[in-house]
Protein backbone atom coordinates (compact mmCIF):
# COMPACT_ATOMS: atom_id res chain seq x y z
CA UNK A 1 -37.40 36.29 -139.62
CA UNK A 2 -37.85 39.31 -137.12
CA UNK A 3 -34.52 40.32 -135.40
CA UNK A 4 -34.54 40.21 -132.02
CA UNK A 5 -31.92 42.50 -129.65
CA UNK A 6 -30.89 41.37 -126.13
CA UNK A 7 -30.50 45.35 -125.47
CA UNK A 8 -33.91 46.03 -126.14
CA UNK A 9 -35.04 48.42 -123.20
CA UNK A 10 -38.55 47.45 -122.59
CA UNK A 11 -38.26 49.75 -118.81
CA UNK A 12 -36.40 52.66 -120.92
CA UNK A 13 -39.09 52.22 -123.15
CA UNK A 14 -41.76 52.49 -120.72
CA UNK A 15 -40.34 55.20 -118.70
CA UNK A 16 -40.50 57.39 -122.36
CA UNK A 17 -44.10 56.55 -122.26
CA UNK A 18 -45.76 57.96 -119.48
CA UNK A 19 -43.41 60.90 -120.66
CA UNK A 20 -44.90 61.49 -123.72
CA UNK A 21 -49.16 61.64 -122.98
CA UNK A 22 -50.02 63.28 -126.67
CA UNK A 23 -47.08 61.74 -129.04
CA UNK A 24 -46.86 64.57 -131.83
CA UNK A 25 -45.95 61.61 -134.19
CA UNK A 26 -46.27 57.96 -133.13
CA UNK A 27 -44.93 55.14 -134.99
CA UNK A 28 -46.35 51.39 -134.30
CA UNK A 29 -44.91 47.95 -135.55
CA UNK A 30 -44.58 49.49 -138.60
CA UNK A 31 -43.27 46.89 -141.42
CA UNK A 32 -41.44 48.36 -144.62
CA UNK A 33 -40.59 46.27 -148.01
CA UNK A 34 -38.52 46.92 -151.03
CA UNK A 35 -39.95 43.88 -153.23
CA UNK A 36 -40.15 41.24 -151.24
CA UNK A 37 -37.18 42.55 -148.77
CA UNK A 38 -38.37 43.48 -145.29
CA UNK A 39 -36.31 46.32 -144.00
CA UNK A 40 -38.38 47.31 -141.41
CA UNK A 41 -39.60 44.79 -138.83
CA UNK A 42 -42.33 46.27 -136.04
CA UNK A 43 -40.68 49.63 -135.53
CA UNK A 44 -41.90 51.70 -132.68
CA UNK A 45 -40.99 55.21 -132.52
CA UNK A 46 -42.35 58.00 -130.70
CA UNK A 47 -41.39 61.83 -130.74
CA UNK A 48 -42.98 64.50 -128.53
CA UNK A 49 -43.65 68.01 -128.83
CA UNK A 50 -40.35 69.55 -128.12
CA UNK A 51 -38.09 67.01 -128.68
CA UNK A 52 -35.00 66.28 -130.99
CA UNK A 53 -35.17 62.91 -131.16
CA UNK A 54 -32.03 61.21 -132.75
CA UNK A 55 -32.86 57.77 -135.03
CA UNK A 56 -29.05 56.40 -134.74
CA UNK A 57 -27.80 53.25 -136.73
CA UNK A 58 -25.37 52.12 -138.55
CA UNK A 59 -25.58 52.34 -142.64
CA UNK A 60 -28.21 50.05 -144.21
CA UNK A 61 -29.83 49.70 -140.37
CA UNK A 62 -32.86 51.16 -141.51
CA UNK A 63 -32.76 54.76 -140.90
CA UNK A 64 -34.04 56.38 -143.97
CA UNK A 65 -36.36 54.07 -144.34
CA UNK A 66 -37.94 54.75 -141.56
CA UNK A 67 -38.29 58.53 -143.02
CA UNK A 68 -39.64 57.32 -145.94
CA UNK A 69 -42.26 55.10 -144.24
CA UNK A 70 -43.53 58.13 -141.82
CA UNK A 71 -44.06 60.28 -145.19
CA UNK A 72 -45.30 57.15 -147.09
CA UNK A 73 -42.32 57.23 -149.89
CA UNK A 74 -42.15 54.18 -148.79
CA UNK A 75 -45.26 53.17 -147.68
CA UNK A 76 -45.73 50.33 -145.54
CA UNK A 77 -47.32 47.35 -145.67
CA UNK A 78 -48.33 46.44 -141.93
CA UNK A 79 -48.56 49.01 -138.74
CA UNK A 80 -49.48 52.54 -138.20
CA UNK A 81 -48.37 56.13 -138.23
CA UNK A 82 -50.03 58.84 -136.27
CA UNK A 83 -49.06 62.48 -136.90
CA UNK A 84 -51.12 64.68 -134.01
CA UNK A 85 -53.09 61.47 -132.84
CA UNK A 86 -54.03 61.18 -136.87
CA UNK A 87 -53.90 58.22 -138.76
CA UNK A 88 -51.73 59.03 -142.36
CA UNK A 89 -51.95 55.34 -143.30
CA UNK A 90 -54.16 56.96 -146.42
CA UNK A 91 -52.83 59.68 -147.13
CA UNK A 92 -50.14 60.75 -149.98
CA UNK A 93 -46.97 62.11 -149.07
CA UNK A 94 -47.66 65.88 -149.49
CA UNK A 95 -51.07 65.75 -147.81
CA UNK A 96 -48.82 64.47 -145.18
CA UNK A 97 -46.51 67.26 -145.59
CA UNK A 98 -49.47 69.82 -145.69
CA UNK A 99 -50.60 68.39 -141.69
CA UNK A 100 -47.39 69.30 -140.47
CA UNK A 101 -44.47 66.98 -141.36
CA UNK A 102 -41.30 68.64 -142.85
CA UNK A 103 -38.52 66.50 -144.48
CA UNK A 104 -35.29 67.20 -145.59
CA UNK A 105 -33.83 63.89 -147.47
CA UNK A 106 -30.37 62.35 -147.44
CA UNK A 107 -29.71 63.78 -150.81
CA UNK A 108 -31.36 67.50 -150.43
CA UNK A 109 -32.99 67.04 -153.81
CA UNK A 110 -33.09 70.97 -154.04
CA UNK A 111 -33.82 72.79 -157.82
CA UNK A 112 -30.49 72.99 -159.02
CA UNK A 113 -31.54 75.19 -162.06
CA UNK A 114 -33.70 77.38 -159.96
CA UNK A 115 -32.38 80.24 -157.35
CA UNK A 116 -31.79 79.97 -153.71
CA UNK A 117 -34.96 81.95 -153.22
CA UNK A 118 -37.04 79.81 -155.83
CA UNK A 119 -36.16 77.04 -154.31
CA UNK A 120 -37.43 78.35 -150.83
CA UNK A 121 -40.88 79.98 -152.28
CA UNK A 122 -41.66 76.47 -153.58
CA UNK A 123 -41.80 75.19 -150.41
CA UNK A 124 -43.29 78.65 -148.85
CA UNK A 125 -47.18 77.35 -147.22
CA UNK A 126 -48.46 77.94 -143.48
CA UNK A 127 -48.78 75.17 -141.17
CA UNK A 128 -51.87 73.34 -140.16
CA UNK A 129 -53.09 75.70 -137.50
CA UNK A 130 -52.58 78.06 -140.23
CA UNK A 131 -49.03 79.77 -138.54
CA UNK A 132 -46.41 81.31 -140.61
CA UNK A 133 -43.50 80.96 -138.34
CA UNK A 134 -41.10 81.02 -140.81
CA UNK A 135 -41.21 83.97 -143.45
CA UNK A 136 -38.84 84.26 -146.23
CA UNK A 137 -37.11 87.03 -143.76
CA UNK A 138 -36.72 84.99 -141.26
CA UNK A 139 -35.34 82.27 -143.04
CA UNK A 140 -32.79 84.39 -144.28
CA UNK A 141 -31.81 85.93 -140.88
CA UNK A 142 -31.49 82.18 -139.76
CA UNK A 143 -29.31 81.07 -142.77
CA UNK A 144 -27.25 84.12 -143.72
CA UNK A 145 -25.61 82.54 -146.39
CA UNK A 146 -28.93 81.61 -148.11
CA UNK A 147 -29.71 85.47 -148.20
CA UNK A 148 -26.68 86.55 -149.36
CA UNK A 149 -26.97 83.89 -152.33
CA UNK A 150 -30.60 84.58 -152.63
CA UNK A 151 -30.25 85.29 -156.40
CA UNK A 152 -27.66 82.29 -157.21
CA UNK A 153 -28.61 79.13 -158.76
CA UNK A 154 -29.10 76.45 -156.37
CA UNK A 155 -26.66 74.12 -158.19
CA UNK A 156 -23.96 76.83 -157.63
CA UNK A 157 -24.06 76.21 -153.97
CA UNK A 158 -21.55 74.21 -151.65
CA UNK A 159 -22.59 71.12 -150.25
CA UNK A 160 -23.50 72.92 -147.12
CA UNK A 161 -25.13 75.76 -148.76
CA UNK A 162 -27.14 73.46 -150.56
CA UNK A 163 -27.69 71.37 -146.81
CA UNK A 164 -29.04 74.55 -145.52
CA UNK A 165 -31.27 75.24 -148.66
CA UNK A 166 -32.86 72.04 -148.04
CA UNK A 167 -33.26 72.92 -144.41
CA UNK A 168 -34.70 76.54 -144.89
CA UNK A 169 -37.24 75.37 -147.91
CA UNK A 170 -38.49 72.57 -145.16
CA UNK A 171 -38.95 74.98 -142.74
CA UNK A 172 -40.96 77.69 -145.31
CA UNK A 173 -43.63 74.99 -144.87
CA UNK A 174 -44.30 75.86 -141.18
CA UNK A 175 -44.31 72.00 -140.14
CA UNK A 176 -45.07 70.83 -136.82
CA UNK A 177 -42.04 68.27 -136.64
CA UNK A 178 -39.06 68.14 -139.34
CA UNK A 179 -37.53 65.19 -140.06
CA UNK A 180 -33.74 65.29 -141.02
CA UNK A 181 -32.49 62.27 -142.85
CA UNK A 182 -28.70 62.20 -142.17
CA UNK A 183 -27.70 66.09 -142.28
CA UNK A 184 -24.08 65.66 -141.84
CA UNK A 185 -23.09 63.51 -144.50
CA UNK A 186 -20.87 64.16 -147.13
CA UNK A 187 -19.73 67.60 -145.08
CA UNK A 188 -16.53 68.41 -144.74
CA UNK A 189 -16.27 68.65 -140.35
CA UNK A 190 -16.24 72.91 -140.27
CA UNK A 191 -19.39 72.69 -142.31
CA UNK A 192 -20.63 69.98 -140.26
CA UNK A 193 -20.43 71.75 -136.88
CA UNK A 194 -21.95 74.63 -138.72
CA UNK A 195 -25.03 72.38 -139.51
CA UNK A 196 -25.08 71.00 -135.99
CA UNK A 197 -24.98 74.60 -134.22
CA UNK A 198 -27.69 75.59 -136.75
CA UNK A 199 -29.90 72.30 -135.81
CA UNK A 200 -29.68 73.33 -131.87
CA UNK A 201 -30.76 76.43 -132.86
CA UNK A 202 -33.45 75.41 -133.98
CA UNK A 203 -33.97 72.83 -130.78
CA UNK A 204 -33.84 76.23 -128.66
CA UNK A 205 -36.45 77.96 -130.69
CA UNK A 206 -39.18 75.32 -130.12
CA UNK A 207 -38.96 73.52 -133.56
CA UNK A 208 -39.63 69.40 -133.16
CA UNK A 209 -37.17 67.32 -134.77
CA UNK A 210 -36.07 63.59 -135.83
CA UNK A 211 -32.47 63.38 -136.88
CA UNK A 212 -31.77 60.28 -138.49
CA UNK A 213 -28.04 60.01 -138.69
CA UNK A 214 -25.24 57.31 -138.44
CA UNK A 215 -22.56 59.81 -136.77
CA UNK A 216 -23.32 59.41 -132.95
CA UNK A 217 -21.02 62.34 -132.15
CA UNK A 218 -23.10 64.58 -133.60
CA UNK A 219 -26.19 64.31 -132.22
CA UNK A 220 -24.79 64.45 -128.47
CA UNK A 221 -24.93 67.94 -128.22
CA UNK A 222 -28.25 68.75 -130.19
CA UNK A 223 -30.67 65.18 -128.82
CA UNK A 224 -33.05 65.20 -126.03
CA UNK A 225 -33.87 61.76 -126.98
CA UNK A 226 -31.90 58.66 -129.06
CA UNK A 227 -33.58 55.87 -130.39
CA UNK A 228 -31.11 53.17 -132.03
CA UNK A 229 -32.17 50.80 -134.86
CA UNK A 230 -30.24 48.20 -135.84
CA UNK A 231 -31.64 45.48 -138.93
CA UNK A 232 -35.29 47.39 -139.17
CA UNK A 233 -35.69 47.33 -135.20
CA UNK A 234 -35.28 49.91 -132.36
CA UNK A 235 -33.16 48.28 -129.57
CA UNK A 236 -32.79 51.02 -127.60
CA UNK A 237 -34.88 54.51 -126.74
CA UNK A 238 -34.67 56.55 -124.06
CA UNK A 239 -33.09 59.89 -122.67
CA UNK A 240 -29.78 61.09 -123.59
CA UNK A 241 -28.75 60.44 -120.07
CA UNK A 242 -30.01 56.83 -120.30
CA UNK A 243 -28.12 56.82 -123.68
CA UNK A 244 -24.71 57.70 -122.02
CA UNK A 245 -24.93 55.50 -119.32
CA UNK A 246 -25.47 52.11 -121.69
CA UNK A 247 -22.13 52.34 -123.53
CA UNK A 248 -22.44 48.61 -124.60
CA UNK A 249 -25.30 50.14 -126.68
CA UNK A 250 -23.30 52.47 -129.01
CA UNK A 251 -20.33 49.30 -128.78
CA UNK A 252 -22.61 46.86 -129.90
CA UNK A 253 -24.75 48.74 -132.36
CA UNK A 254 -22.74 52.20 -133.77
CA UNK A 255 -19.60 50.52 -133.59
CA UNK A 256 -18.57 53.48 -131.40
């Protein structure tokens, strides 16, 4: 049976629509299964050029599987995703990758045997307009650490060495939009508010994101946009300043 949400925002909804004319990606009643369990049930999402769009929920609301859906890791059975007004419904998940979707999963799944710097050439392409914003210099200028290990093996790193090696080798890829499946977990909270300064740098710089996370606190600072999904559906989107002013939203649904 579908869930239904009596905070579903159909006017915030509608207001984010005739905001966003030419959705960079564009998710529609998408339905996800593991087996025969639904996990996903109709899920609209929309992110914009521009934005940082934060996919909040509790764990097991459906979060990373909304990742995996959008890069078809997890494909699904019934909707449609549009990257750039372009249907990936047939494509594989690195043809997806190679028009313009980064993604950095939950567990980083770096090289652990190979160096910081293999690790980044391996994910080293330009983007689909053929752009190479982000150079193996400038990757290290962003991410000092990741330059100053350059010749370390991966596995050697900290967990937020290893968060920003994930990161950078997304970003060598020149994508369009990157998608950030719960950054801050398992981060001790200094390396965690490294991590979020590092993802509103990026917000300042131009770079399109979707931060799927489960810690509400910190996305405040770094989200233009929150969508909250709760059993497989989104039952809230809107603005960050609609987000603030509908506590009963984080009560209800991020147990915040």
């Amino acid at each position: 049976m579908r869930p239904i949400s009596p905070f579903s925002d159909a006017s915030s909804a509608s207001r984010s629509a005739t905001r966003v004319t030419t959705p960079l990606l564009e998710v529609r009643s998408v339905e996800t299964f593991y087996g025969t369990s639904q996990i996903l049930f109709g899920l609209d999402l929309t992110v914009a050029q521009g934005d940082c769009v934060a996919l909040l929920g509790r764990n097991g609301a459906g979060k990373s599987t909304t990742m995996k859906s959008i890069m078809r890791l997890a494909p699904p059975r019934g909707g449609a995703v549009q990257v750039n007004g372009r249907d990936v419904s047939k494509l594989r998940p690195d043809q997806i990758a190679n028009i313009g979707l980064g993604y950095v999963p939950e567990d980083r799944q770096i090289f652990k045997l190979q160096t910081v710097e293999g690790n980044l050439r391996l994910g080293m392409k330009k983007g689909p307009g053929g752009q190479d914003h982000w150079p193996l210099q400038r990757i290290y200028e962003f991410f000092p650490l990741l330059g100053e290990a350059r010749r370390k093996s991966a596995g050697l790193l900290s967990g937020g060495q290893q968060q920003m090696l994930s990161i950078g080798r997304a970003l060598a890829g020149n994508p369009d939009l990157l998608l950030l499946d719960e950054p801050s977990e398992g981060l001790a909270p200094v390396i965690m508010d490294q991590i979020q300064a590092l993802i509103l740098q990026l917000r300042q710089q131009g770079v399109t994101l979707l931060v799927a996370e489960q810690n509400m606190r910190f996305c405040m600072d770094i989200a233009s946009r929150v969508a909250v999904i709760d059993h497989g559906v989104i039952v809230f989107q809107g603005d960050i300043a609609e987000f603030q002013a509908r506590p009963e939203v984080a009560k209800r649904y991020l147990a915040a």
